[in-house]
C-alpha atoms as a PDB file:
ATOM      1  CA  UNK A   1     -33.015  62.235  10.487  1.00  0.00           C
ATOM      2  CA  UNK A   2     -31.332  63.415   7.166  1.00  0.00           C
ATOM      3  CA  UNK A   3     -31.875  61.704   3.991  1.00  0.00           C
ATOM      4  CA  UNK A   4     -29.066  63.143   2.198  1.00  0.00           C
ATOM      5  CA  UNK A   5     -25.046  64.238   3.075  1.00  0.00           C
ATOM      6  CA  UNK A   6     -25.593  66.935   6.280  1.00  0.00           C
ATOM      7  CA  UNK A   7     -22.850  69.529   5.026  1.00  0.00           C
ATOM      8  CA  UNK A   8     -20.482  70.906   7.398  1.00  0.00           C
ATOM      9  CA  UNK A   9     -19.940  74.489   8.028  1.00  0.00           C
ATOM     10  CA  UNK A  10     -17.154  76.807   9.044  1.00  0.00           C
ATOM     11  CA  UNK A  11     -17.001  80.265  10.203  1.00  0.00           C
ATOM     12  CA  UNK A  12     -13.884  81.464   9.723  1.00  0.00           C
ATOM     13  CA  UNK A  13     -14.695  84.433   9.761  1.00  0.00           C
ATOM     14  CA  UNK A  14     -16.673  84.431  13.079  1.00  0.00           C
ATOM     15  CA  UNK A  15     -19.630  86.045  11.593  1.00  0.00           C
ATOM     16  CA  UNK A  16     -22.824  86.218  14.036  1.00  0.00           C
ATOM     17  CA  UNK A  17     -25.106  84.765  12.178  1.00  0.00           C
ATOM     18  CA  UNK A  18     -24.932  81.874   9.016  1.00  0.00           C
ATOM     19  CA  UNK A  19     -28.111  81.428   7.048  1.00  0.00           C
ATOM     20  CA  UNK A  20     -28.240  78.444   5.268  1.00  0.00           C
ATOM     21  CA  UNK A  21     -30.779  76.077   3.306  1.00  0.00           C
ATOM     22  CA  UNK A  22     -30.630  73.265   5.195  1.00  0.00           C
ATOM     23  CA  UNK A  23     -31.994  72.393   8.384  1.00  0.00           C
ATOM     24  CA  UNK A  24     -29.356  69.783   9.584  1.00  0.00           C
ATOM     25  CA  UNK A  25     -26.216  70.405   9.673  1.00  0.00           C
ATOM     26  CA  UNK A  26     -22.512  69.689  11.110  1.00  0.00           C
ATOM     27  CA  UNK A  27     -20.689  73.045  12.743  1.00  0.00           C
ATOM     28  CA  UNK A  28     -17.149  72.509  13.080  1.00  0.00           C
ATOM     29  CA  UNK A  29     -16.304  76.476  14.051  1.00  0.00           C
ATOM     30  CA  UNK A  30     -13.419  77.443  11.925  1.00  0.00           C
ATOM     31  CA  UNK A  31     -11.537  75.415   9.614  1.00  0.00           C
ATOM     32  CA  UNK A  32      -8.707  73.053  11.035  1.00  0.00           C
ATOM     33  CA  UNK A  33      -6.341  73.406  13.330  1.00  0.00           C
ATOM     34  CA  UNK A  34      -9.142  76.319  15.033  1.00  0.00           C
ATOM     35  CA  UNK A  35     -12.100  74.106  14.585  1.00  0.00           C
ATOM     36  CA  UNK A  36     -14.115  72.477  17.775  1.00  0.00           C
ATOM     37  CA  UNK A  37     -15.486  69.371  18.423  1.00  0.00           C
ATOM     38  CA  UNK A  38     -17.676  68.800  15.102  1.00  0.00           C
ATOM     39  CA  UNK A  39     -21.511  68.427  16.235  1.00  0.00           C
ATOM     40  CA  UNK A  40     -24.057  67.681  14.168  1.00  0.00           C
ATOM     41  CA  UNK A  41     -27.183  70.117  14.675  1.00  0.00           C
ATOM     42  CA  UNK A  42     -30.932  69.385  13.535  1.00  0.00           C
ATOM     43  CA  UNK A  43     -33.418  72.860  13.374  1.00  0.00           C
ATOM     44  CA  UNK A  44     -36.495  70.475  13.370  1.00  0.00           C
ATOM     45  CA  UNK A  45     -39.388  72.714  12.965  1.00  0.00           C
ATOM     46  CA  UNK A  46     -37.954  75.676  14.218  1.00  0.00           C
ATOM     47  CA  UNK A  47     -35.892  78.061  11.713  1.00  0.00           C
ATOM     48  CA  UNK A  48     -32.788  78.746  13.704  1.00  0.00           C
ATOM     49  CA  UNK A  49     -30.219  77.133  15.561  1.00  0.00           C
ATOM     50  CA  UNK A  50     -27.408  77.751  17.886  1.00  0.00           C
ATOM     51  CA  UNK A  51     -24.197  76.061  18.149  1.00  0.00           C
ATOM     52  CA  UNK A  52     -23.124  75.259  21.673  1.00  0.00           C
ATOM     53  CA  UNK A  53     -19.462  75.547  21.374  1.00  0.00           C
ATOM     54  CA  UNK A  54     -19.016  78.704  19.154  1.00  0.00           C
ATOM     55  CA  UNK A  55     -22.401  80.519  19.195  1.00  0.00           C
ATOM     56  CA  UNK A  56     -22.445  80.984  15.281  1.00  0.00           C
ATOM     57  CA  UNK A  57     -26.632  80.988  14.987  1.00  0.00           C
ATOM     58  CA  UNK A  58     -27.810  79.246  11.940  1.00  0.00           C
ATOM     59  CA  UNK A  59     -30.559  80.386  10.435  1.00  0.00           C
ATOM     60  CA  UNK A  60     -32.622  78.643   7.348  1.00  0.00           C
ATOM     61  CA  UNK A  61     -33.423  80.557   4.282  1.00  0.00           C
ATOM     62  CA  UNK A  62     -35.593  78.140   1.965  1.00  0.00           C
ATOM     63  CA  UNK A  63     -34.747  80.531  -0.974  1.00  0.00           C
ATOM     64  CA  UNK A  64     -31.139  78.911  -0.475  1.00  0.00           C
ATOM     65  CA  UNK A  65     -30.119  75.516  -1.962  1.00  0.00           C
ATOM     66  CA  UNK A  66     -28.437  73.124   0.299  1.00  0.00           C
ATOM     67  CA  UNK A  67     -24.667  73.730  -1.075  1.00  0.00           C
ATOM     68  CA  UNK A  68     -25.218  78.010  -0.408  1.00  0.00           C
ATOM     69  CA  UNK A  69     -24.528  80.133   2.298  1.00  0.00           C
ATOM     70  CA  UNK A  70     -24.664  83.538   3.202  1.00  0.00           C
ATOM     71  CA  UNK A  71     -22.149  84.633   3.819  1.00  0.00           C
ATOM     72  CA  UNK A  72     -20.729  82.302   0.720  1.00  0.00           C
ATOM     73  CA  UNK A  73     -18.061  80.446   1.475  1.00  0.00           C
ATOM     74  CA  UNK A  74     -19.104  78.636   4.566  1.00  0.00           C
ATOM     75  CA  UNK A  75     -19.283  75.029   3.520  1.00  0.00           C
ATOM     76  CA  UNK A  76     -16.628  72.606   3.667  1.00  0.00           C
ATOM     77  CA  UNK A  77     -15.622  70.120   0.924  1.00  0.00           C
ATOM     78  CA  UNK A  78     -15.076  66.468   1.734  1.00  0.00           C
ATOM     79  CA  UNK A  79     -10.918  67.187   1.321  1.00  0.00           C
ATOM     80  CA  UNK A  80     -11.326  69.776   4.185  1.00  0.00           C
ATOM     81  CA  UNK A  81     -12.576  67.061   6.255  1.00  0.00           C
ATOM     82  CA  UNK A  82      -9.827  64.952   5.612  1.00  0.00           C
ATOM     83  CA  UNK A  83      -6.897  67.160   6.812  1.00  0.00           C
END
């Protein structure tokens, strides 16, 4: 169970693969309106990921911090969310 904010990601630009340096997360697909249904994933043990709607695989990179990406850019900010 996380024990801090689980950030939400987007791929807008419909990349393969995300890594990221966190092991829970929310995928939301693109940004709004060309997001889907907003699921929260959990890596556990394992090191990758898959989201079941768009197929983006997340994959954790512990040389990350929790607020990077690669490719940058893929986190969403709280205002995002709101819209």
């Amino acid at each position: 169970m996380a024990s801090s904010p689980v950030p939400h990601l987007a791929n807008d630009d419909g990349v393969e693969k995300i890594f990221v340096g966190v092991r829970e997360l929310n995928c939301m697909g693109a940004r709004p309106p060309f997001d889907h249904p907003h699921v929260f994933l959990d890596m556990g043990s394992d090191g990758q990921i898959l989201c079941p709607y768009c197929s983006t695989l997340y994959l954790y990179d512990p040389r990350l911090a929790a607020d990077e990406t690669d490719p940058p850019g893929c986190l969403t900010s709280p205002v995002e969310e709101a819209a």
